[in-house]
N, C-alpha and C. Protein backbone atom coordinates (compact mmCIF):
# COMPACT_ATOMS: atom_id res chain seq x y z
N UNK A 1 -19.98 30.75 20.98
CA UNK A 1 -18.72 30.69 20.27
C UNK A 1 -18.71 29.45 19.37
N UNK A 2 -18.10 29.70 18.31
CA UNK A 2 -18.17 28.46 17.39
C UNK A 2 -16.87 28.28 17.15
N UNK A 3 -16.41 27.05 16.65
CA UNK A 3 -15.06 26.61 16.41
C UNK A 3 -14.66 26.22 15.21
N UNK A 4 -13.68 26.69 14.46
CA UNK A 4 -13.60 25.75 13.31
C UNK A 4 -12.41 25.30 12.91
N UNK A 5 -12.49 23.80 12.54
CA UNK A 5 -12.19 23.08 12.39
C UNK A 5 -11.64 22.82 10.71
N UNK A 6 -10.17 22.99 10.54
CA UNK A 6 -9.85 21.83 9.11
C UNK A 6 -10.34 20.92 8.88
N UNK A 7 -10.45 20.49 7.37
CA UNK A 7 -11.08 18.65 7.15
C UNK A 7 -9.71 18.16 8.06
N UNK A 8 -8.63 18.45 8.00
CA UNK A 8 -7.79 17.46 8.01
C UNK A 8 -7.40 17.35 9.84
N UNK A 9 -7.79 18.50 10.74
CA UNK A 9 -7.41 18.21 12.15
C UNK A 9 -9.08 18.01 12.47
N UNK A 10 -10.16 17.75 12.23
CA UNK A 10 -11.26 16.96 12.38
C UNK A 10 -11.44 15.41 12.16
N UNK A 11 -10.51 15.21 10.84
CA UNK A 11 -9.97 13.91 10.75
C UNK A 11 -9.22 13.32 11.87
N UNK A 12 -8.00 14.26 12.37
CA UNK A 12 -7.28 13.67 13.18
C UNK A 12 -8.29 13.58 14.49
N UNK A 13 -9.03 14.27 14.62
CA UNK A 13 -10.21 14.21 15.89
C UNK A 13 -10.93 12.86 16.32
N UNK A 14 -11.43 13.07 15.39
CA UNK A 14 -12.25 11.65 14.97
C UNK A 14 -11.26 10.47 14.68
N UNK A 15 -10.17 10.64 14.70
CA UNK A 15 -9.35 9.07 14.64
C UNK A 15 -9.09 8.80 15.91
N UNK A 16 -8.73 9.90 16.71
CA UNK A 16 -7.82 9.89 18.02
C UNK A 16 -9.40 9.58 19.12
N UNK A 17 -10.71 9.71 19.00
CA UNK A 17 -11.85 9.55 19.10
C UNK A 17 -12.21 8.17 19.19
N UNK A 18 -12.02 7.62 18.05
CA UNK A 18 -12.12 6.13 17.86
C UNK A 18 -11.03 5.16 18.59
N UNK A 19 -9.25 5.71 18.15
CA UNK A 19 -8.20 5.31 19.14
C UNK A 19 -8.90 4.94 20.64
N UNK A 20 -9.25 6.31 21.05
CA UNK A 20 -9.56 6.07 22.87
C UNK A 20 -10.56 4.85 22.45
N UNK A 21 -11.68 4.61 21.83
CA UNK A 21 -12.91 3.28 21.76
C UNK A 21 -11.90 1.91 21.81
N UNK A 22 -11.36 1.91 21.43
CA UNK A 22 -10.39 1.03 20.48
C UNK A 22 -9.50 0.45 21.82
N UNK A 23 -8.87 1.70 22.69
CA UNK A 23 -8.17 1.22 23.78
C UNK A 23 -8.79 0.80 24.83
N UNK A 24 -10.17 1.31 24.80
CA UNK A 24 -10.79 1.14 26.03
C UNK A 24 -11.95 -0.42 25.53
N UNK A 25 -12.15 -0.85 24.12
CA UNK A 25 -12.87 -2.16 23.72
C UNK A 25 -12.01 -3.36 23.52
N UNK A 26 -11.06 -2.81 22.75
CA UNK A 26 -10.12 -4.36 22.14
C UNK A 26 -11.13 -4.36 20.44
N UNK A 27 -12.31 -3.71 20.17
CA UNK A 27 -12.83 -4.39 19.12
C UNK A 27 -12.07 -4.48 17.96
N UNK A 28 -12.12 -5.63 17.58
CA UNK A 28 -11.11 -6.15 16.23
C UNK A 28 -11.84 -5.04 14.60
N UNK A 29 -13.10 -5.28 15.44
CA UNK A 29 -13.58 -4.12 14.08
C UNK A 29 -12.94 -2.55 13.92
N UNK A 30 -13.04 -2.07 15.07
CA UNK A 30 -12.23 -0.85 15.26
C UNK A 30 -10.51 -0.81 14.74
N UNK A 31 -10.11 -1.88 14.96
CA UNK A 31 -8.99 -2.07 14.93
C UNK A 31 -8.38 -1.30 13.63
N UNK A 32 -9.54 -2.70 12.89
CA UNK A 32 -9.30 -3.19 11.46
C UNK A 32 -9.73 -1.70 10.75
N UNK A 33 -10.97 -1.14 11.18
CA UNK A 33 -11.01 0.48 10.69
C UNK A 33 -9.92 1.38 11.11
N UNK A 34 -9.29 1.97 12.22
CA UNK A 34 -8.46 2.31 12.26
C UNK A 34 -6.85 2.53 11.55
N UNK A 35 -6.73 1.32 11.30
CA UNK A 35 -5.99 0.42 10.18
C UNK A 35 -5.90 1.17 8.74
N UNK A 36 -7.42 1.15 8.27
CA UNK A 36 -7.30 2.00 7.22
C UNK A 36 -7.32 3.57 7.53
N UNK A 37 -7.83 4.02 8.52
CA UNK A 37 -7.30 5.52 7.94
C UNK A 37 -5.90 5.79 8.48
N UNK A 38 -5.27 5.22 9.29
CA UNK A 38 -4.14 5.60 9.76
C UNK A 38 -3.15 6.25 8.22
N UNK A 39 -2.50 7.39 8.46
CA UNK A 39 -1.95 7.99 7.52
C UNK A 39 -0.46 7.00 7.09
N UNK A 40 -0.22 7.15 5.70
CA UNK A 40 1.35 6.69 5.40
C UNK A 40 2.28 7.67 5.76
N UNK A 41 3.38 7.80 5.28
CA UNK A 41 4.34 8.44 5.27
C UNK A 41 4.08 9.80 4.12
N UNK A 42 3.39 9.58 3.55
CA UNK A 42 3.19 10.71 2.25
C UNK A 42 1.73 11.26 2.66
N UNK A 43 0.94 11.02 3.75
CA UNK A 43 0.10 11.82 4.81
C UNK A 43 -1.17 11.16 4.08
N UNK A 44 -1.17 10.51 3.33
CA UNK A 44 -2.79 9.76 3.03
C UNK A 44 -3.33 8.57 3.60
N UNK A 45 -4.34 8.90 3.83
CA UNK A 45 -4.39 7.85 4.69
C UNK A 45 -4.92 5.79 3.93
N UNK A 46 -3.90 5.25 4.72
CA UNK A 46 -4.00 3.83 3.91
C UNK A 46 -4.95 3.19 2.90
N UNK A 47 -6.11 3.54 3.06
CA UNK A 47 -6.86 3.05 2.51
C UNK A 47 -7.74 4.78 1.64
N UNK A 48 -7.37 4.58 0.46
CA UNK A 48 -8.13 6.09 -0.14
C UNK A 48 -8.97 6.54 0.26
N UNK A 49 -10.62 5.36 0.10
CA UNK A 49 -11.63 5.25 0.43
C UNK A 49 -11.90 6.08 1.55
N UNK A 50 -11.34 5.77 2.53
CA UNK A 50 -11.25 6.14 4.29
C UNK A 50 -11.24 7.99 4.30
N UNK A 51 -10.56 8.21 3.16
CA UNK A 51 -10.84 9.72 3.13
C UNK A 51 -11.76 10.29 2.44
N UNK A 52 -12.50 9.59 1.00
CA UNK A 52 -13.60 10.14 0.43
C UNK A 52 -14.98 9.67 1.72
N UNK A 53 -14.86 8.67 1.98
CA UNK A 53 -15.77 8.22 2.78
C UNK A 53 -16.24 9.97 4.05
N UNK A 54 -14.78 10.15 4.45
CA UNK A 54 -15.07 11.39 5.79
C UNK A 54 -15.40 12.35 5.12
N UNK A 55 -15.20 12.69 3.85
CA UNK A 55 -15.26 13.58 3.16
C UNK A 55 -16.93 14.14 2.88
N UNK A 56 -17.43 12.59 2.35
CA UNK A 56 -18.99 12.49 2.36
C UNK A 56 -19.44 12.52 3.57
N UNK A 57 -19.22 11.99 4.39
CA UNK A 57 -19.92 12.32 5.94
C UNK A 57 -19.61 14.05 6.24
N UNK A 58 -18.91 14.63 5.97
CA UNK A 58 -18.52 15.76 6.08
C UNK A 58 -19.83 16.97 5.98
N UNK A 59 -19.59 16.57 4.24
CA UNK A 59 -20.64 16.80 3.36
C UNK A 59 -22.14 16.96 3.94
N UNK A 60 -22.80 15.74 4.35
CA UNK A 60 -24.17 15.86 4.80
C UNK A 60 -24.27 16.35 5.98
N UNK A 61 -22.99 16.26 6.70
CA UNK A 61 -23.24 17.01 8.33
C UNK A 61 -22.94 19.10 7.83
N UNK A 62 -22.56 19.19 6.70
CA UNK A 62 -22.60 20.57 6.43
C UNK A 62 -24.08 20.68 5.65
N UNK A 63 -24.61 20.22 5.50
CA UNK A 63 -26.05 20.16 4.63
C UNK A 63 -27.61 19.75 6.12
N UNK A 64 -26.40 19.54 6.96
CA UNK A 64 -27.89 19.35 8.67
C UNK A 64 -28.42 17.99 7.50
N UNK A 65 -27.74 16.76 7.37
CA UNK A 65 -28.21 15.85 6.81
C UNK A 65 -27.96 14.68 7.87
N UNK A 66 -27.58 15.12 8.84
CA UNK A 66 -26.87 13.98 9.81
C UNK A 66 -27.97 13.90 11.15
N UNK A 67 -28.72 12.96 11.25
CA UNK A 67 -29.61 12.73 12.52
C UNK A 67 -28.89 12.05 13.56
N UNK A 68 -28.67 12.77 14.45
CA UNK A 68 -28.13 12.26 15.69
C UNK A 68 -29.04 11.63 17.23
N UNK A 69 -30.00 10.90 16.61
CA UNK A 69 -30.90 10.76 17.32
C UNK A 69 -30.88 8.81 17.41
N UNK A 70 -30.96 8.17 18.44
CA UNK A 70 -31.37 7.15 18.93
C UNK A 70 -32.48 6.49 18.27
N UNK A 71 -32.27 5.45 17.51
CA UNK A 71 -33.29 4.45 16.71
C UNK A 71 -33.82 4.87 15.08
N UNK A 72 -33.37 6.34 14.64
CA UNK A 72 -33.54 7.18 13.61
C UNK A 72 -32.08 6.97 12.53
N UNK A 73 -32.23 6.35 11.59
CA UNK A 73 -31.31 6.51 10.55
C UNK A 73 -31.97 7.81 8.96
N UNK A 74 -30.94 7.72 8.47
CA UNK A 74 -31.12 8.67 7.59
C UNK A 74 -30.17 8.55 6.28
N UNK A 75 -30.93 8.08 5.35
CA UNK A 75 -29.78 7.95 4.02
C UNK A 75 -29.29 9.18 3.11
C-alpha cells in the first residue's frame, strides 16, 4: 500500500518530526530552524526560503535523488 501525501501535510510532517527532536534535544539549532518554517497567519511559512528549500528536497526525493545511507552524501 502506498500513501500519499500533499506538499503541504508532508510539510506539516516533517515540522511536527523535527518539533518532537527539538523537545526531546533543547538544540538551539533546531530551534532557530523551526523558527523559520513555522507558518504566519496568512499560512506561509516565516522565512520564504524554508518553503522553496522543501520544495527542492521534494524534488530530488521524487527523482530517487536522495541517498539515505550512512557516511554517503549526494549533491
Amino acid at each position: 500500500m502506498e500513501d500519499t501525501l500533499t506538499l503541504k501535510v508532508a510539510y506539516a510532517a516533517m515540522y511536527e518530526y523535527m518539533s518532537m527532536l527539538y523537545q526531546q534535544t533543547a538544540s538551539e539549532d533546531l530551534g532557530g530552524f523551526l523558527g523559520s518554517m513555522s507558518l504566519l497567519d496568512n499560512g506561509e511559512p516565516a522565512d520564504p526560503a524554508a518553503w522553496a528549500d522543501w520544495l527542492h528536497a521534494v524534488q530530488k526525493a521524487r527523482k530517487g535523488q536522495v541517498v539515505m545511507s550512512l557516511g554517503l552524501k549526494q549533491d
